[in-house]
PDB file of N, CA and C in Angstrom:
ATOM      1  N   UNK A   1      15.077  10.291 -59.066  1.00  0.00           N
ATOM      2  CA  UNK A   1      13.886  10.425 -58.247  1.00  0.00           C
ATOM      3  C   UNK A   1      14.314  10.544 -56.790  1.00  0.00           C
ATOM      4  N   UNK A   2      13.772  11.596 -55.736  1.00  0.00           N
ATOM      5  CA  UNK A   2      14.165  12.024 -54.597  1.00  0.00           C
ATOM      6  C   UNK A   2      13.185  11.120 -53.945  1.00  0.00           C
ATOM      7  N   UNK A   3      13.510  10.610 -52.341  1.00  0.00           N
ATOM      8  CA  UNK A   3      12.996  10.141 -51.641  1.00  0.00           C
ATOM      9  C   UNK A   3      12.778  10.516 -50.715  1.00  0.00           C
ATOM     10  N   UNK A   4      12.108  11.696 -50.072  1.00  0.00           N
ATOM     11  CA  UNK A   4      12.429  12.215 -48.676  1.00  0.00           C
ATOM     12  C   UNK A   4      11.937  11.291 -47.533  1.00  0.00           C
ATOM     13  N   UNK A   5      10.771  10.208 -47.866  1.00  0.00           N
ATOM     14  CA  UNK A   5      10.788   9.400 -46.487  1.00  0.00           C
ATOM     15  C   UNK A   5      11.476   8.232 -46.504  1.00  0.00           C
ATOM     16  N   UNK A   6      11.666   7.792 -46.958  1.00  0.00           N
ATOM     17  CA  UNK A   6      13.722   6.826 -47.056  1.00  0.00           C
ATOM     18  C   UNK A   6      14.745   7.767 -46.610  1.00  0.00           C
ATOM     19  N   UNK A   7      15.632   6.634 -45.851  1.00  0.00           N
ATOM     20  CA  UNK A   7      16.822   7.474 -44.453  1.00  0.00           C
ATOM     21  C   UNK A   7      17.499   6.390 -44.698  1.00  0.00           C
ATOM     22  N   UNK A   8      18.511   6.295 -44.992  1.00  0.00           N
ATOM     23  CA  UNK A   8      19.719   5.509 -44.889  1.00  0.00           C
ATOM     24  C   UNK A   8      20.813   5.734 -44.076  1.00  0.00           C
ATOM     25  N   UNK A   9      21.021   5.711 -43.124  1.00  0.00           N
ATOM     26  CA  UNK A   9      21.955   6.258 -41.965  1.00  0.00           C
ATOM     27  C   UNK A   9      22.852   4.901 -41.673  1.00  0.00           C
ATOM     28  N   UNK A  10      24.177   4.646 -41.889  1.00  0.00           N
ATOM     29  CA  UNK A  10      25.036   3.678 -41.464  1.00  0.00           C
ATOM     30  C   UNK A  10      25.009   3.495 -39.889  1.00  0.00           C
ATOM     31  N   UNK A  11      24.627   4.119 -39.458  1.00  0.00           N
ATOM     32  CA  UNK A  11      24.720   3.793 -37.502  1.00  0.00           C
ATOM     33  C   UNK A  11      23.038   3.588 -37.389  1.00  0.00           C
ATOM     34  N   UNK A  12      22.286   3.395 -38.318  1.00  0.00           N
ATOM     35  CA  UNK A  12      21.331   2.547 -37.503  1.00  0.00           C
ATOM     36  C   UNK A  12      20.650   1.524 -38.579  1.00  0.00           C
ATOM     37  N   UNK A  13      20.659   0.722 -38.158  1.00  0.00           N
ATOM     38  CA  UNK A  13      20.001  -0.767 -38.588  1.00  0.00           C
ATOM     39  C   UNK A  13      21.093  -1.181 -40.162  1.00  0.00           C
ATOM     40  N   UNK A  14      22.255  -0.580 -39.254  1.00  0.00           N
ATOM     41  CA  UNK A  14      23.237  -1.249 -40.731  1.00  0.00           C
ATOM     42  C   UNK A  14      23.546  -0.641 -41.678  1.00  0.00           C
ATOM     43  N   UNK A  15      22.778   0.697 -41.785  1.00  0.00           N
ATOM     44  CA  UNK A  15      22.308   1.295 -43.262  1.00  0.00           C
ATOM     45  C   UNK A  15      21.141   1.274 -43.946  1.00  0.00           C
ATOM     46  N   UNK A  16      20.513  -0.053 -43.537  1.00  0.00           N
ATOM     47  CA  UNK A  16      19.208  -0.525 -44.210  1.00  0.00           C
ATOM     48  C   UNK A  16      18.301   0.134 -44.793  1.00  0.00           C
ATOM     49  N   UNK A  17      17.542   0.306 -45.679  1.00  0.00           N
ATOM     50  CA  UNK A  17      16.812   1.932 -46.042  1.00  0.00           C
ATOM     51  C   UNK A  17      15.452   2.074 -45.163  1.00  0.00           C
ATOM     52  N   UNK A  18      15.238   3.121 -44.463  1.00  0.00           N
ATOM     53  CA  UNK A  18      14.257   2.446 -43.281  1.00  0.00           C
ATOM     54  C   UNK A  18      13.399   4.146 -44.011  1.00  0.00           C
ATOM     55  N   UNK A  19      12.243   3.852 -42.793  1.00  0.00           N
ATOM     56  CA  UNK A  19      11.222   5.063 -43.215  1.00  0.00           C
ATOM     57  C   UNK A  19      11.210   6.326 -42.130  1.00  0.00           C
ATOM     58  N   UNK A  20      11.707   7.524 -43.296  1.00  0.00           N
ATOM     59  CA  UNK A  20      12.034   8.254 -41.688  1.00  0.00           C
ATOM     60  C   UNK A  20      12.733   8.611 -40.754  1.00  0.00           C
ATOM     61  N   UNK A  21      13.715   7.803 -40.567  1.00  0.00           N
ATOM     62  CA  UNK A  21      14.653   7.476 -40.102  1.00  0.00           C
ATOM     63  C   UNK A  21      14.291   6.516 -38.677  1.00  0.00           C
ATOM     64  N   UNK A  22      13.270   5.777 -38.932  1.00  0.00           N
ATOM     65  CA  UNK A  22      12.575   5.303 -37.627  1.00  0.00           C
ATOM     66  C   UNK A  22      12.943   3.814 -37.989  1.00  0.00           C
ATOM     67  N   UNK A  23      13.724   2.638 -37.199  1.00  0.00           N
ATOM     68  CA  UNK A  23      13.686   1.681 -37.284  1.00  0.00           C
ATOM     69  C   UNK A  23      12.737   0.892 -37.595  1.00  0.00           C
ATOM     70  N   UNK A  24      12.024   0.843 -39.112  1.00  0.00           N
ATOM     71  CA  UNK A  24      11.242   0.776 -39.669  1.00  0.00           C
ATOM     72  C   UNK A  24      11.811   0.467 -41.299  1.00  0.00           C
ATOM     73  N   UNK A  25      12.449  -1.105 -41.637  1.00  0.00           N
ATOM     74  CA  UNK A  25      13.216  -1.135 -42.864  1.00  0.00           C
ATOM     75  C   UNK A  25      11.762  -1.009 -43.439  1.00  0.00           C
ATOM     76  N   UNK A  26      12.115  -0.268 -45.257  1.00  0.00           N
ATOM     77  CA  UNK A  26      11.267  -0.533 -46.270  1.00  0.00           C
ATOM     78  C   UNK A  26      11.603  -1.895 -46.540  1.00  0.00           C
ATOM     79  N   UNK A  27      12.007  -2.944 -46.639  1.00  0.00           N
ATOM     80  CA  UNK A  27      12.256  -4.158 -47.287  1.00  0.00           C
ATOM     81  C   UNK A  27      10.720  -4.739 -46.385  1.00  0.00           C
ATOM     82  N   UNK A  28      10.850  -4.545 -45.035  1.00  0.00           N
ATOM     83  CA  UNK A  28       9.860  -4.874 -43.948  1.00  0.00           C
ATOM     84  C   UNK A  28       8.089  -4.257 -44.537  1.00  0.00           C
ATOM     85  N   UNK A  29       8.151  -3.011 -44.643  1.00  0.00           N
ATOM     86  CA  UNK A  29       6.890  -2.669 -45.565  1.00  0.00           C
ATOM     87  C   UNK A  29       6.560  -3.499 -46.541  1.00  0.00           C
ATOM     88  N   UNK A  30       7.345  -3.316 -47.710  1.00  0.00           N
ATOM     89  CA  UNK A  30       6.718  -3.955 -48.827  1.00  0.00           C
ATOM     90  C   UNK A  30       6.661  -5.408 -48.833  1.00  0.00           C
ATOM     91  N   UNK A  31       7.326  -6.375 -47.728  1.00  0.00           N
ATOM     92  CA  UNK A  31       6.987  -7.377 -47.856  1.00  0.00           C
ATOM     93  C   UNK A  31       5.678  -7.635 -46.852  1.00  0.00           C
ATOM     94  N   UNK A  32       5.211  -6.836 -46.145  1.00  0.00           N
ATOM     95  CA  UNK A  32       3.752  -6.594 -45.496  1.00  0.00           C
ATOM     96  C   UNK A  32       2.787  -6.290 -46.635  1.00  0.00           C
ATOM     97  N   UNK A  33       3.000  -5.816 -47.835  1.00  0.00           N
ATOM     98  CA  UNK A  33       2.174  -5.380 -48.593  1.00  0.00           C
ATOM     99  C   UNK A  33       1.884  -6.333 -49.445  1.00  0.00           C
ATOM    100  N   UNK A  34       2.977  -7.124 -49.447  1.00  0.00           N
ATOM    101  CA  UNK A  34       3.086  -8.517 -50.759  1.00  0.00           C
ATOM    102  C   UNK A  34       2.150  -9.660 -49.622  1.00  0.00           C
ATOM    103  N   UNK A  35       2.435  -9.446 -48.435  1.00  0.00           N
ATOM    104  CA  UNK A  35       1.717 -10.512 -48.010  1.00  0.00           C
ATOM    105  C   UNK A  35       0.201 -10.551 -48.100  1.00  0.00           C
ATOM    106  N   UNK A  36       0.034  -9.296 -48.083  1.00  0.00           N
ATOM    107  CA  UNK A  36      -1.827  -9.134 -48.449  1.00  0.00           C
ATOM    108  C   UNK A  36      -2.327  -8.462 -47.330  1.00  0.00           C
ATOM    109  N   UNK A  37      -1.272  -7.331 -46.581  1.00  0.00           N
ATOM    110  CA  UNK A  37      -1.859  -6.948 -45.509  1.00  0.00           C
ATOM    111  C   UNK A  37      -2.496  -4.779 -46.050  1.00  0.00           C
ATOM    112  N   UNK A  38      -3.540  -4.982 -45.887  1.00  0.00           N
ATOM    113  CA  UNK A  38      -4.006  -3.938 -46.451  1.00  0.00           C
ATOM    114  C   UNK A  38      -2.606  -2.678 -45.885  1.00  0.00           C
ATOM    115  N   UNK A  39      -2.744  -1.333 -46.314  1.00  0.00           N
ATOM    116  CA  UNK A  39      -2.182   0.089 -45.324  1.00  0.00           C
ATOM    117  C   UNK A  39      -3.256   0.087 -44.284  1.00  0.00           C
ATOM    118  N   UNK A  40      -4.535   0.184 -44.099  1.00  0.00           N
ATOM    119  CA  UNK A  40      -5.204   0.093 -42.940  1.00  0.00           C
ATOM    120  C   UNK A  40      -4.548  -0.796 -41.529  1.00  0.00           C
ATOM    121  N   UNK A  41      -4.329  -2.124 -41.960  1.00  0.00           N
ATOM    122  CA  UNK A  41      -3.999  -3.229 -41.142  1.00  0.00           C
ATOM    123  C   UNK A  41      -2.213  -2.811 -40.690  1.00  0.00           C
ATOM    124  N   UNK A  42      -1.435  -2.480 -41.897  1.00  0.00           N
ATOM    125  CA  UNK A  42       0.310  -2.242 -41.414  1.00  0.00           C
ATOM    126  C   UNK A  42      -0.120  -0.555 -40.875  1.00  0.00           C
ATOM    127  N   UNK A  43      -0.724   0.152 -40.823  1.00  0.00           N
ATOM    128  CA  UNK A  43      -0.674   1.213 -39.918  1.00  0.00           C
ATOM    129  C   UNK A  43      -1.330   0.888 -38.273  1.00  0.00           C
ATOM    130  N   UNK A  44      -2.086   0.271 -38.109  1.00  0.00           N
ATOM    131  CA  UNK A  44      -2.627  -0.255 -37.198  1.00  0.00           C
ATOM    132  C   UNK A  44      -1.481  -0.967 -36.182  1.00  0.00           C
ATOM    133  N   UNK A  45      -0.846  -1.774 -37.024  1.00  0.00           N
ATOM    134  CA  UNK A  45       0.520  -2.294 -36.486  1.00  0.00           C
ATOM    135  C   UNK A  45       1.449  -1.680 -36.108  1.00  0.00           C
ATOM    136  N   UNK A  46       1.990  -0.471 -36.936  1.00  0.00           N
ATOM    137  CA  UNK A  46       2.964  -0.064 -36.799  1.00  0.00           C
ATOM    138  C   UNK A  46       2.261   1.946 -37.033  1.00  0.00           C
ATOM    139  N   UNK A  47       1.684   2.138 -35.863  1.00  0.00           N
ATOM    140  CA  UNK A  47       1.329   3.707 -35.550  1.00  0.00           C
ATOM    141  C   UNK A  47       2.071   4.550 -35.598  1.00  0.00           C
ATOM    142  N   UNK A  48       3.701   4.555 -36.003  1.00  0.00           N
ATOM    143  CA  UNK A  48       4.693   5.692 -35.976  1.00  0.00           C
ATOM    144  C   UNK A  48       4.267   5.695 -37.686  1.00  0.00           C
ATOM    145  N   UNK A  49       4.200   5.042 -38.882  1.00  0.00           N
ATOM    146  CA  UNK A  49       3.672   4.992 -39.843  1.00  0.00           C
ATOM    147  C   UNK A  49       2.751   6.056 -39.941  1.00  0.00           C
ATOM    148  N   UNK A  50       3.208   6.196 -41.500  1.00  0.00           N
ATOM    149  CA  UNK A  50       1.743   6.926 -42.048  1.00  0.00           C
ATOM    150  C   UNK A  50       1.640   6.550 -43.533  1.00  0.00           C
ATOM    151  N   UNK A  51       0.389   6.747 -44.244  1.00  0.00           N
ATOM    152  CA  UNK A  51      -0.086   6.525 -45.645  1.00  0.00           C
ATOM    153  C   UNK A  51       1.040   6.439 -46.283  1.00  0.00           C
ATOM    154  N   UNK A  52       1.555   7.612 -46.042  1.00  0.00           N
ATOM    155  CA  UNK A  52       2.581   7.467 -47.472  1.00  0.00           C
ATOM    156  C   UNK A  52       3.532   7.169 -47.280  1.00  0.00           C
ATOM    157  N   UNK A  53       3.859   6.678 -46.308  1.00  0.00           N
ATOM    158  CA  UNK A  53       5.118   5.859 -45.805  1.00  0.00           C
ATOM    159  C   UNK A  53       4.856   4.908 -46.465  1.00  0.00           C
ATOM    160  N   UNK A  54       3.961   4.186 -46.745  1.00  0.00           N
ATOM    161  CA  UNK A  54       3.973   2.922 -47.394  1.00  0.00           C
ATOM    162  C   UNK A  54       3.837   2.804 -48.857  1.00  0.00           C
ATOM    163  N   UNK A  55       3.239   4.394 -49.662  1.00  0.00           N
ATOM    164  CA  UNK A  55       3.489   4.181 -50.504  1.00  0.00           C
ATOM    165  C   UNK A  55       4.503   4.692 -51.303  1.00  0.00           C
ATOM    166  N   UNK A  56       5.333   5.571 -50.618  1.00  0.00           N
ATOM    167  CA  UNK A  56       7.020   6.002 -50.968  1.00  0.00           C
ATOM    168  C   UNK A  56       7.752   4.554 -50.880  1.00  0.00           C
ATOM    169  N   UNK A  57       7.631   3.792 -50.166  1.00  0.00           N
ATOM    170  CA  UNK A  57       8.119   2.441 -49.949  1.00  0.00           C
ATOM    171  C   UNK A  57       7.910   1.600 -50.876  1.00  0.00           C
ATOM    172  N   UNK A  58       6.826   1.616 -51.541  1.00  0.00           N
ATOM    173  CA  UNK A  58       6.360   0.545 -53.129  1.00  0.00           C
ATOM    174  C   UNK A  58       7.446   1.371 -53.588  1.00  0.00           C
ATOM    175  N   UNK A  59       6.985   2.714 -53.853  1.00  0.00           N
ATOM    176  CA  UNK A  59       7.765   3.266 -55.324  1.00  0.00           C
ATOM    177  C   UNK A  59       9.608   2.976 -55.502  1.00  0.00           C
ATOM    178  N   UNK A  60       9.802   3.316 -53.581  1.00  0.00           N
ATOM    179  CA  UNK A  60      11.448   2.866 -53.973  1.00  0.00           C
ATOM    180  C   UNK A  60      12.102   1.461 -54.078  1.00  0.00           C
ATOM    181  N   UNK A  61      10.970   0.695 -53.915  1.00  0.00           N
ATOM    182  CA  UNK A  61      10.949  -0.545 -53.787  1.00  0.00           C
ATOM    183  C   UNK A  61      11.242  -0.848 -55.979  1.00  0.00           C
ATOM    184  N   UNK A  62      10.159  -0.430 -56.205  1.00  0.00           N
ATOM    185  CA  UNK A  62       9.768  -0.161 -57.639  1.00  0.00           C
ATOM    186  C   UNK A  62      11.279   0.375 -58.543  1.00  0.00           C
ATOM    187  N   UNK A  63      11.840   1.374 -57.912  1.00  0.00           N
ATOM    188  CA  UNK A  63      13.104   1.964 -58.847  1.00  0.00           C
ATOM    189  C   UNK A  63      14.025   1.460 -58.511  1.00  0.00           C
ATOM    190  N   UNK A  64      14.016   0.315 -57.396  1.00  0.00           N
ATOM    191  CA  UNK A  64      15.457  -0.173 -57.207  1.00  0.00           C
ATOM    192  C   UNK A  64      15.112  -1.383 -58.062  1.00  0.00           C
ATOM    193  N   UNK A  65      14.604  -1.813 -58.510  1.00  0.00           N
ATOM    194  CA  UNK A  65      14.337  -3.215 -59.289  1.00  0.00           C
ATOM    195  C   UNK A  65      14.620  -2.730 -60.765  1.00  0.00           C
ATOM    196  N   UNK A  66      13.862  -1.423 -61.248  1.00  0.00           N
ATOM    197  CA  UNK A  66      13.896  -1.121 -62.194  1.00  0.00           C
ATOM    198  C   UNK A  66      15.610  -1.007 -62.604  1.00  0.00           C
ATOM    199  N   UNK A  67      16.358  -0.279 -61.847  1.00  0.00           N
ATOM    200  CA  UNK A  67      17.358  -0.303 -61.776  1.00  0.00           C
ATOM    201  C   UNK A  67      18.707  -1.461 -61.989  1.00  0.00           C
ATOM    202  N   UNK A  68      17.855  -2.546 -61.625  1.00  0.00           N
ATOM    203  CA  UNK A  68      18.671  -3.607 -61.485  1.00  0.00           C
ATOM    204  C   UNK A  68      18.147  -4.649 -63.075  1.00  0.00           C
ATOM    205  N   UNK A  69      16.897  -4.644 -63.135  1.00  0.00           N
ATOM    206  CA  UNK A  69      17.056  -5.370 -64.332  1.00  0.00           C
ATOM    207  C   UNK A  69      16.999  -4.763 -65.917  1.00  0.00           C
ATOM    208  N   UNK A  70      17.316  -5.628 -66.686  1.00  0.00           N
ATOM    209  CA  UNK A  70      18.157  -5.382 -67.991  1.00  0.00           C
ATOM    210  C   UNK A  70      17.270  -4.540 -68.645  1.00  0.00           C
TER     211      UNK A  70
END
């Protein structure tokens, strides 16, 4: 599965998988989403965002787990 708004670049934020390439980790999204903060409310916050930034972010969130368990 291709990700085009996931950017993994070693010279910025470590590698971390961010959105975009905008200092913006997905780990940081989806734990905004687990907290109960609607996409209305984390776009509001974070305006370089868009819709589907957050929901390319569940899904790779989603296949890296899948990935990892048995």
């Amino acid at each position: 599965m291709a990700f085009e708004r996931i950017t993994i670049n070693v010279g910025k934020m470590g590698g971390v998988p961010c959105i975009r390439g905008l200092r913006t980790p997905v780990a940081m999204v989806v734990d905004m989403v687990a907290a109960g903060m609607t996409p209305g409310e984390i776009l509001a916050d974070f305006p370089d965002l868009e819709r589907e930034d957050i929901a390319e972010a569940l899904r790779y969130a989603t296949a890296l787990r899948e990935r990892q368990l048995p």
